[in-house]
PDB file of N, CA and C in Angstrom:
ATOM      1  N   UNK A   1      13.183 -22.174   9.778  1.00  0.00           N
ATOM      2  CA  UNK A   1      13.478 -20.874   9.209  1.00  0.00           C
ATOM      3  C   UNK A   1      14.132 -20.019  10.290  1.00  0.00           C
ATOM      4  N   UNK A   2      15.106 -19.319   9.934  1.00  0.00           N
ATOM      5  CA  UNK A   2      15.957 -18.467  11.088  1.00  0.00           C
ATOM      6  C   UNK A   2      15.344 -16.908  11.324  1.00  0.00           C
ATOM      7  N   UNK A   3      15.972 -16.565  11.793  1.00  0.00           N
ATOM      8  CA  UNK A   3      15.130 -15.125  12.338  1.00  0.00           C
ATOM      9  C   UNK A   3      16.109 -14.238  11.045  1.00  0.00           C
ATOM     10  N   UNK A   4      16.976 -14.863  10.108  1.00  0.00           N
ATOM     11  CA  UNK A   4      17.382 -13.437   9.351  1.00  0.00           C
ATOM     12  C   UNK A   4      16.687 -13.887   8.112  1.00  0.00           C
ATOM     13  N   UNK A   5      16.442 -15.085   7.580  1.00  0.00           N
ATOM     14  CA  UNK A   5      15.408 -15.409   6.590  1.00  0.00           C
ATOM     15  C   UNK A   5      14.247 -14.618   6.913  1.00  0.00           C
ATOM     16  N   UNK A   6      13.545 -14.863   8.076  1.00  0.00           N
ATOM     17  CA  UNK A   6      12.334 -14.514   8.429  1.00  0.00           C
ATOM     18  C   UNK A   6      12.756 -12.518   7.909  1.00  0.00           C
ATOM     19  N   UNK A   7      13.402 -12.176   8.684  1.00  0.00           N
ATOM     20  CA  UNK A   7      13.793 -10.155   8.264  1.00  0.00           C
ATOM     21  C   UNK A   7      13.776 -10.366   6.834  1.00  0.00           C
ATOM     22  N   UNK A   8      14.849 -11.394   6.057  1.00  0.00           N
ATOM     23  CA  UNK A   8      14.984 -10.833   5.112  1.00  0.00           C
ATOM     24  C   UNK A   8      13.461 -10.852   3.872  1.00  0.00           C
ATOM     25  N   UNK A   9      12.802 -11.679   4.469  1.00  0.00           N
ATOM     26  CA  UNK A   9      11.008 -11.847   3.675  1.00  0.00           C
ATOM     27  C   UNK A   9      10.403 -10.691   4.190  1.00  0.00           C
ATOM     28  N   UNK A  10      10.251 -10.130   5.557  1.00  0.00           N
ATOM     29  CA  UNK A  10       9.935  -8.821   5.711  1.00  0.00           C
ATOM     30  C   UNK A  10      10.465  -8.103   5.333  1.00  0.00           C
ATOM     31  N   UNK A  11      11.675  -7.636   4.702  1.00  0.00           N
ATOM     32  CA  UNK A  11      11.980  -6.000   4.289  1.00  0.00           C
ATOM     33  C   UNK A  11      11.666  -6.238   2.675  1.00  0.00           C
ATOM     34  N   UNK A  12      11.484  -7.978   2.157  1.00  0.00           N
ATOM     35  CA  UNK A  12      11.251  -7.856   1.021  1.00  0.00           C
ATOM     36  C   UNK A  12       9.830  -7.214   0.605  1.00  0.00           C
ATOM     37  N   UNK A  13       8.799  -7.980   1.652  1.00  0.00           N
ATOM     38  CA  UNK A  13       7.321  -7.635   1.598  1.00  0.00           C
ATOM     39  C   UNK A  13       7.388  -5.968   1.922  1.00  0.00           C
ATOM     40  N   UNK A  14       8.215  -5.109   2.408  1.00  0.00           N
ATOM     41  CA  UNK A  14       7.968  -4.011   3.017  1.00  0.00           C
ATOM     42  C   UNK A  14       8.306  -3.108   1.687  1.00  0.00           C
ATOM     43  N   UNK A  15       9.737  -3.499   1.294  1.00  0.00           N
ATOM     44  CA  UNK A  15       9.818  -2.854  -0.204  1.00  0.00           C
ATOM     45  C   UNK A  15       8.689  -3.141  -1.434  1.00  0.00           C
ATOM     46  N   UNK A  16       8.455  -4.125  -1.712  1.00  0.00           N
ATOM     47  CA  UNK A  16       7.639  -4.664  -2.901  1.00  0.00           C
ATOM     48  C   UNK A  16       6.079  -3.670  -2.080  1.00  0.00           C
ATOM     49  N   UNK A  17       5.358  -3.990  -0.782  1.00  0.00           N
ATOM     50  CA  UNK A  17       4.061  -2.998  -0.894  1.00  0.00           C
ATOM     51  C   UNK A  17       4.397  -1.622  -1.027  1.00  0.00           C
ATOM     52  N   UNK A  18       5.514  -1.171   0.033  1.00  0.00           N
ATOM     53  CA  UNK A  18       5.544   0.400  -0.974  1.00  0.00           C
ATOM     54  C   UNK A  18       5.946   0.471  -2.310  1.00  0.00           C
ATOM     55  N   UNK A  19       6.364  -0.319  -3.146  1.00  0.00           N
ATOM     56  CA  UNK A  19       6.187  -0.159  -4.437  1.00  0.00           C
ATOM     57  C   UNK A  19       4.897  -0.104  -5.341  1.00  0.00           C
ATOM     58  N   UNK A  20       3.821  -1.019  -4.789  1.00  0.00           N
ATOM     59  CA  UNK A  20       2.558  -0.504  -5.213  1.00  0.00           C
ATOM     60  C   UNK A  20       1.889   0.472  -4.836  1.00  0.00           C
ATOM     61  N   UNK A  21       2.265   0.852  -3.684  1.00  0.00           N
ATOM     62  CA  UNK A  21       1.495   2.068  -3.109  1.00  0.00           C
ATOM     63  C   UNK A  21       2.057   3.145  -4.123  1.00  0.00           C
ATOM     64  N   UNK A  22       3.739   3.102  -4.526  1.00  0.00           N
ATOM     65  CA  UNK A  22       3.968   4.192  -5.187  1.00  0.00           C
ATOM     66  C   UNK A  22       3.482   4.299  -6.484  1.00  0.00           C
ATOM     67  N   UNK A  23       3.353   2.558  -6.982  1.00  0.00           N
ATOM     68  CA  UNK A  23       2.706   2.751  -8.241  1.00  0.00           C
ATOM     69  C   UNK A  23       1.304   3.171  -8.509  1.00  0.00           C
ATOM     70  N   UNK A  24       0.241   2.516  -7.488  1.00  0.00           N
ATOM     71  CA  UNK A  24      -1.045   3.498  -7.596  1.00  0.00           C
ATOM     72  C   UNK A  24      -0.962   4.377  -7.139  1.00  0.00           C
ATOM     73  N   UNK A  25      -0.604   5.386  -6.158  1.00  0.00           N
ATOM     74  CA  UNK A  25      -0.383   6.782  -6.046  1.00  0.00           C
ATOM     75  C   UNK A  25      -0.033   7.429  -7.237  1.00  0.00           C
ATOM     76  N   UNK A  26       0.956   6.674  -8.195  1.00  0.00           N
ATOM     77  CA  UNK A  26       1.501   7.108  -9.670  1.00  0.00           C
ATOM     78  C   UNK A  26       0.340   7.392 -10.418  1.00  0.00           C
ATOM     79  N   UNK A  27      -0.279   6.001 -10.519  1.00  0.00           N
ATOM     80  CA  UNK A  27      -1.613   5.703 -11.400  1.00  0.00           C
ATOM     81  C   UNK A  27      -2.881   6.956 -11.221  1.00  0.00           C
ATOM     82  N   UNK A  28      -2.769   6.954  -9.870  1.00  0.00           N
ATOM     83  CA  UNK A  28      -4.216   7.801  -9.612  1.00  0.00           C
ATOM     84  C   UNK A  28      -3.764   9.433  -9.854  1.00  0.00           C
ATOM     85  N   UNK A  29      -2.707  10.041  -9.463  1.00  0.00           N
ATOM     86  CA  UNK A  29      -2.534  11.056  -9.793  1.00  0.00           C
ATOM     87  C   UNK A  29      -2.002  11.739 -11.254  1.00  0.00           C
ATOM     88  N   UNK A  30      -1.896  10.678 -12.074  1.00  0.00           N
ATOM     89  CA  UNK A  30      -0.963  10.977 -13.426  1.00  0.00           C
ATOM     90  C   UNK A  30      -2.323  10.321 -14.530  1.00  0.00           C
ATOM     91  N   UNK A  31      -2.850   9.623 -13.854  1.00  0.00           N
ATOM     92  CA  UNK A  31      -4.146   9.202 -14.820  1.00  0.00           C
ATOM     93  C   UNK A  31      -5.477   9.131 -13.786  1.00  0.00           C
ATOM     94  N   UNK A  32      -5.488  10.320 -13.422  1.00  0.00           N
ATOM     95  CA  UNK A  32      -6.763  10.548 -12.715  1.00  0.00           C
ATOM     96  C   UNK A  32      -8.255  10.326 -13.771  1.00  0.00           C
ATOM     97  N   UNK A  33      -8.267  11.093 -14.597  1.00  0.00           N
ATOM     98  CA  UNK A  33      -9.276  11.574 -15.520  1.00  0.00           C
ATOM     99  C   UNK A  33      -9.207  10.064 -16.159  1.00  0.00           C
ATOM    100  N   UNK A  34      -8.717   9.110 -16.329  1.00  0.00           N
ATOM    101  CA  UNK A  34      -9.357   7.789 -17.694  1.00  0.00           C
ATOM    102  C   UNK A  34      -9.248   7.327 -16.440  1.00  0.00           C
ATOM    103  N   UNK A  35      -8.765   6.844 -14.701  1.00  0.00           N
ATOM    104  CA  UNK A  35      -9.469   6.065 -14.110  1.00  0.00           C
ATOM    105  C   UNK A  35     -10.483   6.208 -13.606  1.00  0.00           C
ATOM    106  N   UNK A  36     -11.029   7.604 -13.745  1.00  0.00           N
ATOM    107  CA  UNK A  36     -12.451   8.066 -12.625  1.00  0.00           C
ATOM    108  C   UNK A  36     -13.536   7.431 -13.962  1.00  0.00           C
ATOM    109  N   UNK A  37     -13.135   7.355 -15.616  1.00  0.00           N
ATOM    110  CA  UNK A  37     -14.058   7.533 -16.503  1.00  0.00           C
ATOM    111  C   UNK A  37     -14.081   5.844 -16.194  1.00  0.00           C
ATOM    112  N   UNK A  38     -13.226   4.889 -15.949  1.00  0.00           N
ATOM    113  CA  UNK A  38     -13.031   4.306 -16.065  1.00  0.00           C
ATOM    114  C   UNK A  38     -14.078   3.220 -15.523  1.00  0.00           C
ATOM    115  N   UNK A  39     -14.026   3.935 -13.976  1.00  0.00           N
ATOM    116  CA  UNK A  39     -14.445   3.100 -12.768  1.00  0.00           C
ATOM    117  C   UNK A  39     -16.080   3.858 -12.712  1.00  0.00           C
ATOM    118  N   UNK A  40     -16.570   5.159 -13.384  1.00  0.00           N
ATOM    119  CA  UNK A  40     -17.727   5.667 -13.195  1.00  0.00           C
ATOM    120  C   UNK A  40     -18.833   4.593 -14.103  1.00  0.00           C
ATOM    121  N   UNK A  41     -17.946   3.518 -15.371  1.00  0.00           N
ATOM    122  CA  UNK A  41     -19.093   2.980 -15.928  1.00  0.00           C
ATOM    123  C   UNK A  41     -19.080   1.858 -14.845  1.00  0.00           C
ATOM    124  N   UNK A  42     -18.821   1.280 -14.018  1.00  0.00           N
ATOM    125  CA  UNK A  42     -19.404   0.348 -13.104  1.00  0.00           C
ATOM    126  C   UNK A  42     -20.021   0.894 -11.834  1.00  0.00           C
ATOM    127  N   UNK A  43     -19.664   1.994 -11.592  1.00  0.00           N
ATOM    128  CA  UNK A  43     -19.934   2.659  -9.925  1.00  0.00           C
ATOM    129  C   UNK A  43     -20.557   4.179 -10.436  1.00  0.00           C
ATOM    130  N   UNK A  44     -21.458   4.218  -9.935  1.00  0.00           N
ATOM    131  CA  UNK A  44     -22.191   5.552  -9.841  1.00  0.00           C
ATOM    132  C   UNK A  44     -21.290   6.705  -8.365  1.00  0.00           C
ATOM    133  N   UNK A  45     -20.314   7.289  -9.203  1.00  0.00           N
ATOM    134  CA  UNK A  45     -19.162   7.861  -8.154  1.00  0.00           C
ATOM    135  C   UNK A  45     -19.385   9.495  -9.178  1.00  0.00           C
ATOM    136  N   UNK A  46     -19.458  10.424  -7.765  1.00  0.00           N
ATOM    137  CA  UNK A  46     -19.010  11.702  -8.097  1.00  0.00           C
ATOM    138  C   UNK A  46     -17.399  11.664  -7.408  1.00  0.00           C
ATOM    139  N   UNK A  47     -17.286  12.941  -8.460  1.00  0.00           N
ATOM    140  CA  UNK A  47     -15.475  12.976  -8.472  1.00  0.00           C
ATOM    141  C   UNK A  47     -14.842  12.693  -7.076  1.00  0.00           C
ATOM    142  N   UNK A  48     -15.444  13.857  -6.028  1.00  0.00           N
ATOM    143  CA  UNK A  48     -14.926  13.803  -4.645  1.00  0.00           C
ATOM    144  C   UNK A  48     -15.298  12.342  -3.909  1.00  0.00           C
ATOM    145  N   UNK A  49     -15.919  11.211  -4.330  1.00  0.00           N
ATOM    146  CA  UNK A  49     -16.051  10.000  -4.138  1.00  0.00           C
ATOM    147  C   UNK A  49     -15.240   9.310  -4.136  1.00  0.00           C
ATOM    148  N   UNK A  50     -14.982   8.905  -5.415  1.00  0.00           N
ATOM    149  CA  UNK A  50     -13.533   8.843  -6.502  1.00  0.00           C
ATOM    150  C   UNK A  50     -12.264   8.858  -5.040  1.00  0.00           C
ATOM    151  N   UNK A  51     -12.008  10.253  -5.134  1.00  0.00           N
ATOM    152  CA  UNK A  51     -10.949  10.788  -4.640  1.00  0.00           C
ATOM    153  C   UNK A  51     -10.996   9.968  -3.433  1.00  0.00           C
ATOM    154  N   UNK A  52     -12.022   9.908  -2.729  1.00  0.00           N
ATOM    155  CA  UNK A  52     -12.121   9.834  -0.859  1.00  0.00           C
ATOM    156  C   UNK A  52     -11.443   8.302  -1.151  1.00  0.00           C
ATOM    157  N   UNK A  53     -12.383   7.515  -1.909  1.00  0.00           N
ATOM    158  CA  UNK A  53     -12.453   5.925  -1.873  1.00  0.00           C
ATOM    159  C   UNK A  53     -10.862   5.623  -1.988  1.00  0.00           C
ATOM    160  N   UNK A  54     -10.221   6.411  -3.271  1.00  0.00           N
ATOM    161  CA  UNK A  54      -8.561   5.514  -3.363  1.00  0.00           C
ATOM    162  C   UNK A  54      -7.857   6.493  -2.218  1.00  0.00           C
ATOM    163  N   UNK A  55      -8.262   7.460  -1.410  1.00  0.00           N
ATOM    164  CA  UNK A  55      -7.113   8.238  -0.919  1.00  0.00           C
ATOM    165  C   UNK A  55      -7.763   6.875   0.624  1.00  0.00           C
ATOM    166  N   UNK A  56      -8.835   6.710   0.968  1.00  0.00           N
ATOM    167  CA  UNK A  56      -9.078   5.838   2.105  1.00  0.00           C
ATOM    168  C   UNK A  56      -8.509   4.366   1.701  1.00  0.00           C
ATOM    169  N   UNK A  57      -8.470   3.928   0.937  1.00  0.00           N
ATOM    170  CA  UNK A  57      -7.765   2.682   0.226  1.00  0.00           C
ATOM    171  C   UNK A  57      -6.411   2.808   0.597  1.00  0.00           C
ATOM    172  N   UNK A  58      -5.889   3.907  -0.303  1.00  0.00           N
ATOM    173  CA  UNK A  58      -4.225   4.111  -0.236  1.00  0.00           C
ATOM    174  C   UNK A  58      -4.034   4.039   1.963  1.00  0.00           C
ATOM    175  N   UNK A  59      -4.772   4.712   2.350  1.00  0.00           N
ATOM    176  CA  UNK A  59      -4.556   4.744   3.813  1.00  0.00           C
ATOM    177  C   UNK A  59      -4.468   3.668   4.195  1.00  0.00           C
ATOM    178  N   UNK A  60      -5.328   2.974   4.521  1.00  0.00           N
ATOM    179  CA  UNK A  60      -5.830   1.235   4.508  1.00  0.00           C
ATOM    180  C   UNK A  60      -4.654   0.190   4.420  1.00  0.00           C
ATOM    181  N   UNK A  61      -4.098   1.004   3.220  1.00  0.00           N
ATOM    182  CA  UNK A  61      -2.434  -0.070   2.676  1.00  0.00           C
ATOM    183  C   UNK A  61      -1.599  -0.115   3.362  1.00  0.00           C
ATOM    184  N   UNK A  62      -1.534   1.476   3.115  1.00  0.00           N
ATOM    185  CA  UNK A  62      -0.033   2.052   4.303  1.00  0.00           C
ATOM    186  C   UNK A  62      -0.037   0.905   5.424  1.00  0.00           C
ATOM    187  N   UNK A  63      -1.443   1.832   6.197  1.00  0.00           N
ATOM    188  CA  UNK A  63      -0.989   1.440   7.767  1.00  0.00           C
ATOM    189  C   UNK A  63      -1.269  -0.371   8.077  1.00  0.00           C
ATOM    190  N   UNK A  64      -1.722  -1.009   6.773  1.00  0.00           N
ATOM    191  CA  UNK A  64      -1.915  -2.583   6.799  1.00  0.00           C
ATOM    192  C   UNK A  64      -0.040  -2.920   6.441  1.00  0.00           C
ATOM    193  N   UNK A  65       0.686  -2.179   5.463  1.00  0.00           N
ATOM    194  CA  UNK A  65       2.175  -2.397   5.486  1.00  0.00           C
ATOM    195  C   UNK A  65       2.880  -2.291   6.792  1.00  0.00           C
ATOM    196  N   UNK A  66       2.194  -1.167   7.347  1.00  0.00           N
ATOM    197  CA  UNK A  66       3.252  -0.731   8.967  1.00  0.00           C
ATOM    198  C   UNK A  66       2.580  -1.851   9.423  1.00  0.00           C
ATOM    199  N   UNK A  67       1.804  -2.219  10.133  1.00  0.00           N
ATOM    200  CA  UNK A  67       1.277  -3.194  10.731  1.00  0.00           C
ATOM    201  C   UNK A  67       1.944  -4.515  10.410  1.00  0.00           C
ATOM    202  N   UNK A  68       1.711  -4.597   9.851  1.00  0.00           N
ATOM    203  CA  UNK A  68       1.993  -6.689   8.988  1.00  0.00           C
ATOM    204  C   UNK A  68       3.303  -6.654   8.938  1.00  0.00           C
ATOM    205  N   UNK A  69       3.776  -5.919   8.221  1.00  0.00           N
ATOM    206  CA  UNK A  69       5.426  -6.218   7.928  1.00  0.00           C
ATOM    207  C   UNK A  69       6.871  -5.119   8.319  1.00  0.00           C
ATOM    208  N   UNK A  70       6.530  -4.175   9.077  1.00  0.00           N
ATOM    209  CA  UNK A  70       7.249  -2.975   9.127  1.00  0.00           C
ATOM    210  C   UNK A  70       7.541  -3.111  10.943  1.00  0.00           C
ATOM    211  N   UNK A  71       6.249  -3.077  11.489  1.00  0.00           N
ATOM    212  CA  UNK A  71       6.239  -3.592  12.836  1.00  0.00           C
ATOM    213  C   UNK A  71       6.740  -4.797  13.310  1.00  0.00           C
ATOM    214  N   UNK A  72       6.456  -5.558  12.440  1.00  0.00           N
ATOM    215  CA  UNK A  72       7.066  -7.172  13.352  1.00  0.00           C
ATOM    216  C   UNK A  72       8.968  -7.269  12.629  1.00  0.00           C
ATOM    217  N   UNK A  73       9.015  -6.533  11.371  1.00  0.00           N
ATOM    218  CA  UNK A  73      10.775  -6.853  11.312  1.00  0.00           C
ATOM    219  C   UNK A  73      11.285  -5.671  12.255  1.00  0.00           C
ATOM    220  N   UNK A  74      11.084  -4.713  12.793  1.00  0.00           N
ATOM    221  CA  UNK A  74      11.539  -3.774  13.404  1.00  0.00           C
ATOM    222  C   UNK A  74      11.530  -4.568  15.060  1.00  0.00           C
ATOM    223  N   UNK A  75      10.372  -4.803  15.371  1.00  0.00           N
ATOM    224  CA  UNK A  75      10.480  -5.729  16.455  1.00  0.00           C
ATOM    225  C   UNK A  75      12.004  -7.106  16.383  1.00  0.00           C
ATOM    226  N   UNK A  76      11.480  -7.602  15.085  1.00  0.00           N
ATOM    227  CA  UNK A  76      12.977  -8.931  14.939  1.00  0.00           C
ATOM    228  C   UNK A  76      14.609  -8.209  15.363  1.00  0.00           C
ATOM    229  N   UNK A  77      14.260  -7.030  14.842  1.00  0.00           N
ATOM    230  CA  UNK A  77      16.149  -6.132  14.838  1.00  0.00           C
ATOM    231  C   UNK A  77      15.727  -5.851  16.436  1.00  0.00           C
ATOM    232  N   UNK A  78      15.290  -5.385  16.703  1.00  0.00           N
ATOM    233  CA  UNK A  78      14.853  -5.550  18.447  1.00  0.00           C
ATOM    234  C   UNK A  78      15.510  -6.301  19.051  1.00  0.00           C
ATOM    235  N   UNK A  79      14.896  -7.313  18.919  1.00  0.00           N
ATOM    236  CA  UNK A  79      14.923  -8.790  19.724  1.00  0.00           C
ATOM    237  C   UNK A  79      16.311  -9.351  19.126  1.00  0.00           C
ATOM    238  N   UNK A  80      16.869  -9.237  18.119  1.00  0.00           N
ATOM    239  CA  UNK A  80      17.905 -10.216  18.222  1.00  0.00           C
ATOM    240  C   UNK A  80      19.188  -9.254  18.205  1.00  0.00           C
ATOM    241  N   UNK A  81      18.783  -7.957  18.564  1.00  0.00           N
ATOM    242  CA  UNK A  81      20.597  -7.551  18.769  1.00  0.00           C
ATOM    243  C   UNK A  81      21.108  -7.419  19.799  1.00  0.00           C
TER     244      UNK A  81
END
């Protein structure tokens, strides 16, 4: 595998996770109220719970995207120009 295959699977993985991040960021703020009702019949969660758990989740993603795939193709354009 060459080093522009290898970039081009990282900027794919880098686009496609911020696309879920944008889509649950979508999800949680546009259907807050049927996912809190949603997730309260399995989890005994007050609202500000709720909130902390997907806003610490959503964090979690991000900086697992910068990490895994944002850092090492930025490093590849580095190294091979």
């Amino acid at each position: 595998m060459t080093t522009n295959e290898i970039k081009e699977i990282l900027l794919w993985c880098v686009g496609i996770n911020y696309g879920i991040l944008i889509i649950w960021f979508g999800f949680f703020m546009g259907a807050h109220d049927w996912l809190y009702q949603v997730h309260i019949r399995w989890f005994k969660l007050s609202n500000e719970t709720f909130d902390t758990v997907h806003y610490a989740g959503m964090a979690a993603y991000k900086i697992g995207i910068l990490l895994f795939n944002l850092v090492p193709l930025l490093a590849l354009y580095c190294a091979t120009k």
